[in-house]
C-alpha atoms as a PDB file:
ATOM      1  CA  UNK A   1       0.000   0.000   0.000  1.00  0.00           C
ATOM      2  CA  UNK A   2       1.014   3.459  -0.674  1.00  0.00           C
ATOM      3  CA  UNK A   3       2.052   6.191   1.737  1.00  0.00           C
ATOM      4  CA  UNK A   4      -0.397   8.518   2.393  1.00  0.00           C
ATOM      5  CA  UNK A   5       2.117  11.298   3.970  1.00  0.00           C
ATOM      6  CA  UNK A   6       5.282  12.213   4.751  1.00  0.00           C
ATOM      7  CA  UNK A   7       7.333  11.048   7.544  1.00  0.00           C
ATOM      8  CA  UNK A   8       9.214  13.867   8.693  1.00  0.00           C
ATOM      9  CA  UNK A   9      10.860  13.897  12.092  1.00  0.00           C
ATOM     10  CA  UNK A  10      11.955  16.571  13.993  1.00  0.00           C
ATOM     11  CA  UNK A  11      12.219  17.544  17.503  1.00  0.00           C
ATOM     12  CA  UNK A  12       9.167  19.398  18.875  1.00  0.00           C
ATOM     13  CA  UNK A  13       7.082  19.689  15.299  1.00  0.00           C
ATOM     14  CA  UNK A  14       4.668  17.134  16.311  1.00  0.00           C
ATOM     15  CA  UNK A  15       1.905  19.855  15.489  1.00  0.00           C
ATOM     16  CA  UNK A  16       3.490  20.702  11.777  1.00  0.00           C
ATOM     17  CA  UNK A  17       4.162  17.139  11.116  1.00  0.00           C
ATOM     18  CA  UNK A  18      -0.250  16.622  12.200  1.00  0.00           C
ATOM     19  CA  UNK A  19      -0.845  19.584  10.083  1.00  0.00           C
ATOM     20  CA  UNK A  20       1.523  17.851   6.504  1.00  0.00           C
ATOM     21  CA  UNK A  21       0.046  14.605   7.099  1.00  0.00           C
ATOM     22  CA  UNK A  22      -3.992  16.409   6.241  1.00  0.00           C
ATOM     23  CA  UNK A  23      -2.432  17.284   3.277  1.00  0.00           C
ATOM     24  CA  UNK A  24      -2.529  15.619  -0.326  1.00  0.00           C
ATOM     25  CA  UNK A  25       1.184  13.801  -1.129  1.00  0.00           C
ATOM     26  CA  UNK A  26       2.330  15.387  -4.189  1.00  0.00           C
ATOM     27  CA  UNK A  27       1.992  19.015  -2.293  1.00  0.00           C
ATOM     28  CA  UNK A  28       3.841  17.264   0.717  1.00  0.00           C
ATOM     29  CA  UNK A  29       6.538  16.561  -1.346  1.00  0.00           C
ATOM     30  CA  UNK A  30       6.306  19.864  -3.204  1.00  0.00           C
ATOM     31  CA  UNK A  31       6.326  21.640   0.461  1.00  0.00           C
ATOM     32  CA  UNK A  32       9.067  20.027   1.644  1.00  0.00           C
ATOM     33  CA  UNK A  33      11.462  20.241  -1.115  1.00  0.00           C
ATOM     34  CA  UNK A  34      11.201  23.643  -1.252  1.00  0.00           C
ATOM     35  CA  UNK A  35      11.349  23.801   1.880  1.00  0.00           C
ATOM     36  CA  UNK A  36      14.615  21.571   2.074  1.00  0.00           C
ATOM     37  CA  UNK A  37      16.036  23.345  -1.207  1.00  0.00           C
ATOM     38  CA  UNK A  38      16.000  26.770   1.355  1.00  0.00           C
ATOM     39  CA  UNK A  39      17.747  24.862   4.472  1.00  0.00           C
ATOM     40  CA  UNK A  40      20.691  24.183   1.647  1.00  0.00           C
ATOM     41  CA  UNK A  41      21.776  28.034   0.700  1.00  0.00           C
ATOM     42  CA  UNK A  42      23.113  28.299   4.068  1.00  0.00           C
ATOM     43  CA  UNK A  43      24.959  25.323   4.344  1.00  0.00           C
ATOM     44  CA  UNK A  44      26.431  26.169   0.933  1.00  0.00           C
ATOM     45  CA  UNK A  45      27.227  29.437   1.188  1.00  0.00           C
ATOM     46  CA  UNK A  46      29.615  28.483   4.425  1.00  0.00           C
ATOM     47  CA  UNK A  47      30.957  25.764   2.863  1.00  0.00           C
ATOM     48  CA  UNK A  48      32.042  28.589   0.155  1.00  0.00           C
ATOM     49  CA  UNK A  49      33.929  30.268   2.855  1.00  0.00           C
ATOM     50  CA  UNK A  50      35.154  27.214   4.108  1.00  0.00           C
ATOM     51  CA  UNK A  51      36.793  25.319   1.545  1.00  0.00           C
ATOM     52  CA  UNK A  52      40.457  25.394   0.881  1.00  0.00           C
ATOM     53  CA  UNK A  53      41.100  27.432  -1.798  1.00  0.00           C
ATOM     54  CA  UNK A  54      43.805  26.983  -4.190  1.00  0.00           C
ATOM     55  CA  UNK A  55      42.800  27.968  -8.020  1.00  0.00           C
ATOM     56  CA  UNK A  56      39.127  28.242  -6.846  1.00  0.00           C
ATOM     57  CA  UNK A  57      37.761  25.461  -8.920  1.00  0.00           C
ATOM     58  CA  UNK A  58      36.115  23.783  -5.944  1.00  0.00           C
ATOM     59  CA  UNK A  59      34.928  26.258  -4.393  1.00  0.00           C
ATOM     60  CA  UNK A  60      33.359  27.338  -7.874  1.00  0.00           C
ATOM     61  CA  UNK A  61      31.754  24.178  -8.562  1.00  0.00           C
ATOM     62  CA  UNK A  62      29.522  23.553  -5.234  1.00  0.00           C
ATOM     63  CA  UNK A  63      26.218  23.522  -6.027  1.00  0.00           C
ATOM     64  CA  UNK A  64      22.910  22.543  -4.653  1.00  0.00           C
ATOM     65  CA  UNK A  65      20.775  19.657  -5.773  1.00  0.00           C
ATOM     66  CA  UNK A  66      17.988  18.012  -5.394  1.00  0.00           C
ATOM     67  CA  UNK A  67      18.826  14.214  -3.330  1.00  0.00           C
ATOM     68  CA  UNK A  68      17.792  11.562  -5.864  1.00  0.00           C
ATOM     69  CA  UNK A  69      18.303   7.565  -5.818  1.00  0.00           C
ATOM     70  CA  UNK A  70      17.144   7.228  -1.983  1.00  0.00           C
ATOM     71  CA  UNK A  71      13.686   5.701  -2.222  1.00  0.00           C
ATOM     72  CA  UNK A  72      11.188   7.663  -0.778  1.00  0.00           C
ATOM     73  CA  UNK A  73      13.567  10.387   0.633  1.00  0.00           C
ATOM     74  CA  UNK A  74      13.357  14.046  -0.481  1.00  0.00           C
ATOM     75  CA  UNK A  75      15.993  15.901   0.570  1.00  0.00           C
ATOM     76  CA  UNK A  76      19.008  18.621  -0.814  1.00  0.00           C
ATOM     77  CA  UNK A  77      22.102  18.244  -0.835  1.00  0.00           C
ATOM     78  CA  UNK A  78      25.197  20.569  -1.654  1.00  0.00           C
ATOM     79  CA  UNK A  79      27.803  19.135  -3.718  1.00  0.00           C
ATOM     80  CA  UNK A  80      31.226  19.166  -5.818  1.00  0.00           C
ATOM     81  CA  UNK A  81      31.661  19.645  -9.578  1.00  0.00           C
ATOM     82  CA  UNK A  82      32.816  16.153 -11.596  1.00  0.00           C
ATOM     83  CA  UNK A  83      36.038  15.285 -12.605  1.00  0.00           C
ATOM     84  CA  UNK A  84      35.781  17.658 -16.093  1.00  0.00           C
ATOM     85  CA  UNK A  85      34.782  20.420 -14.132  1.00  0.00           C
ATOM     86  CA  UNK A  86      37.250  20.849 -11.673  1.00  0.00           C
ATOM     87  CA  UNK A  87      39.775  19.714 -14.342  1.00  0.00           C
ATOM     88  CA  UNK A  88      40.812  15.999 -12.396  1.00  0.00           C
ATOM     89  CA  UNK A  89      41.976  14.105 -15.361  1.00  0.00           C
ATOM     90  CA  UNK A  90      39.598  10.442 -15.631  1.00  0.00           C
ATOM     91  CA  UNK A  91      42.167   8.157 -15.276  1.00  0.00           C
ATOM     92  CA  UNK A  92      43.734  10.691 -12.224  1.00  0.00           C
ATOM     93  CA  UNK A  93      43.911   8.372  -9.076  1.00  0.00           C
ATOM     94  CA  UNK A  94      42.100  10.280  -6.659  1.00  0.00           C
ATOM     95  CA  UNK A  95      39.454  12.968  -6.641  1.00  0.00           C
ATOM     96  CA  UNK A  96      40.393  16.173  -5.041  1.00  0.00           C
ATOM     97  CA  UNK A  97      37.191  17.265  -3.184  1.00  0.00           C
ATOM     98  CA  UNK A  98      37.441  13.767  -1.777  1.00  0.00           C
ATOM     99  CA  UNK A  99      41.122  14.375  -0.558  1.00  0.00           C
ATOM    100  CA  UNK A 100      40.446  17.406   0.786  1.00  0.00           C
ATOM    101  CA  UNK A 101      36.931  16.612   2.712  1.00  0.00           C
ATOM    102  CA  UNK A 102      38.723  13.469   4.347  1.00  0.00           C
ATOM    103  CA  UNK A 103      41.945  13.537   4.256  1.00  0.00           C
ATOM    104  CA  UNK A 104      42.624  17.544   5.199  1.00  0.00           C
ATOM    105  CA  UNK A 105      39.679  19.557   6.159  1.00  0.00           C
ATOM    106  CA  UNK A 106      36.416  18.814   6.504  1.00  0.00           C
ATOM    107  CA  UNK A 107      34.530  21.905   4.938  1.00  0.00           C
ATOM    108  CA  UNK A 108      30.889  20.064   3.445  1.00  0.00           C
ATOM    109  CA  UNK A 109      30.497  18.180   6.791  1.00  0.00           C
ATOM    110  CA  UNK A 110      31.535  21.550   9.049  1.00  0.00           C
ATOM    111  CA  UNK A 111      29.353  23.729   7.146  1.00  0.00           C
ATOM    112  CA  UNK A 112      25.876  21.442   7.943  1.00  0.00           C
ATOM    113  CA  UNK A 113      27.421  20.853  11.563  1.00  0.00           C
ATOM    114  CA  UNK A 114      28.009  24.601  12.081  1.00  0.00           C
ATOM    115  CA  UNK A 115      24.650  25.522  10.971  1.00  0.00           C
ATOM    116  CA  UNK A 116      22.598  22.826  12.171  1.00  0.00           C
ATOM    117  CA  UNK A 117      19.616  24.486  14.568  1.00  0.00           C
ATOM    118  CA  UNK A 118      19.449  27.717  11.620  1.00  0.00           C
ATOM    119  CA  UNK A 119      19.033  24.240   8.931  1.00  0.00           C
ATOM    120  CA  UNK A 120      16.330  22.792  10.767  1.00  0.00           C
ATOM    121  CA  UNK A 121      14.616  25.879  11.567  1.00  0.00           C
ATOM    122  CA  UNK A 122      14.514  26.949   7.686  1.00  0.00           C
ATOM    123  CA  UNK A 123      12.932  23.392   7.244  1.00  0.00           C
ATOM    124  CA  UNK A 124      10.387  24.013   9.576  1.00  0.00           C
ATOM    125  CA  UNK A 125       9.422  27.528   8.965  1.00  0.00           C
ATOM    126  CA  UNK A 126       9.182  26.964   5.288  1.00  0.00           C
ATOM    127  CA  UNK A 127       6.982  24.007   5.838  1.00  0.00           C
ATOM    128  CA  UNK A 128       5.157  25.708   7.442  1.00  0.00           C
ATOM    129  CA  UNK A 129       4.856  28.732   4.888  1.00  0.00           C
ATOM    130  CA  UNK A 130       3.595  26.385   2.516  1.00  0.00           C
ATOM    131  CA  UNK A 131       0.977  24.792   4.905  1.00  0.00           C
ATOM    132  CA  UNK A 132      -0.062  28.251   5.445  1.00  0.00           C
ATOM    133  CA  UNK A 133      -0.040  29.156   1.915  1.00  0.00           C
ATOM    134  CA  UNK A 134      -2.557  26.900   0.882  1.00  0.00           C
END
């Protein structure tokens, strides 16, 4: 059988997750990935200032993007260019962003940790903009 809402958890938004779950799926999912689309400028805009920064190629190429692939899940996520676009040759042994998120300084992982009460209040505000809105 089908799901009939969203299962959203967070911390004391038992009321806003009552309220989403009254609401028809597709405009669920359209709520929240706006919703989780917002929470993501923040966390990419510090990982902009946190990055190591060496011919700026990295730091040019984070973007945000929808999450795909997870079944079910709807979600944003901030990300690195490919290979081509940060100029990592395809038969190059490692991949930088890789080397330099694990290996040296964690910038993608600080950025969401640094930020995480503003991330989840977006989320929940804008959720509940677009209850609000309709």
């Amino acid at each position: 059988m089908a799901e009939k809402f969203l299962d959203i958890k967070m911390l004391g938004e038992k009321e806003l997750q009552a309220r989403l779950k009254k609401i028809e799926l597709k405009m669920q999912r359209k709520i929240v990935k706006g919703a989780m689309m917002k929470a993501a400028r923040p966390v990419l805009a510090l990982a902009k200032i946190l990055v190591p920064v060496k011919t700026g190629r990295l730091r040019d190429s984070l973007r945000i993007r929808t999450l795909t692939g997870v079944r079910g899940a709807i979600g944003a996520k901030v990300e690195t260019g490919t290979r081509q676009q940060l100029g990592i040759p395809a038969d190059a042994k490692y991949f930088y962003p890789v080397v330099v998120e694990y290996k040296h300084q964690s910038f993608l992982r600080r950025a969401v940790d640094d930020d995480r009460e503003l991330i989840m209040s977006i989320i929940a505000r804008e959720i509940r903009a677009g209850i609000e809105s309709l």
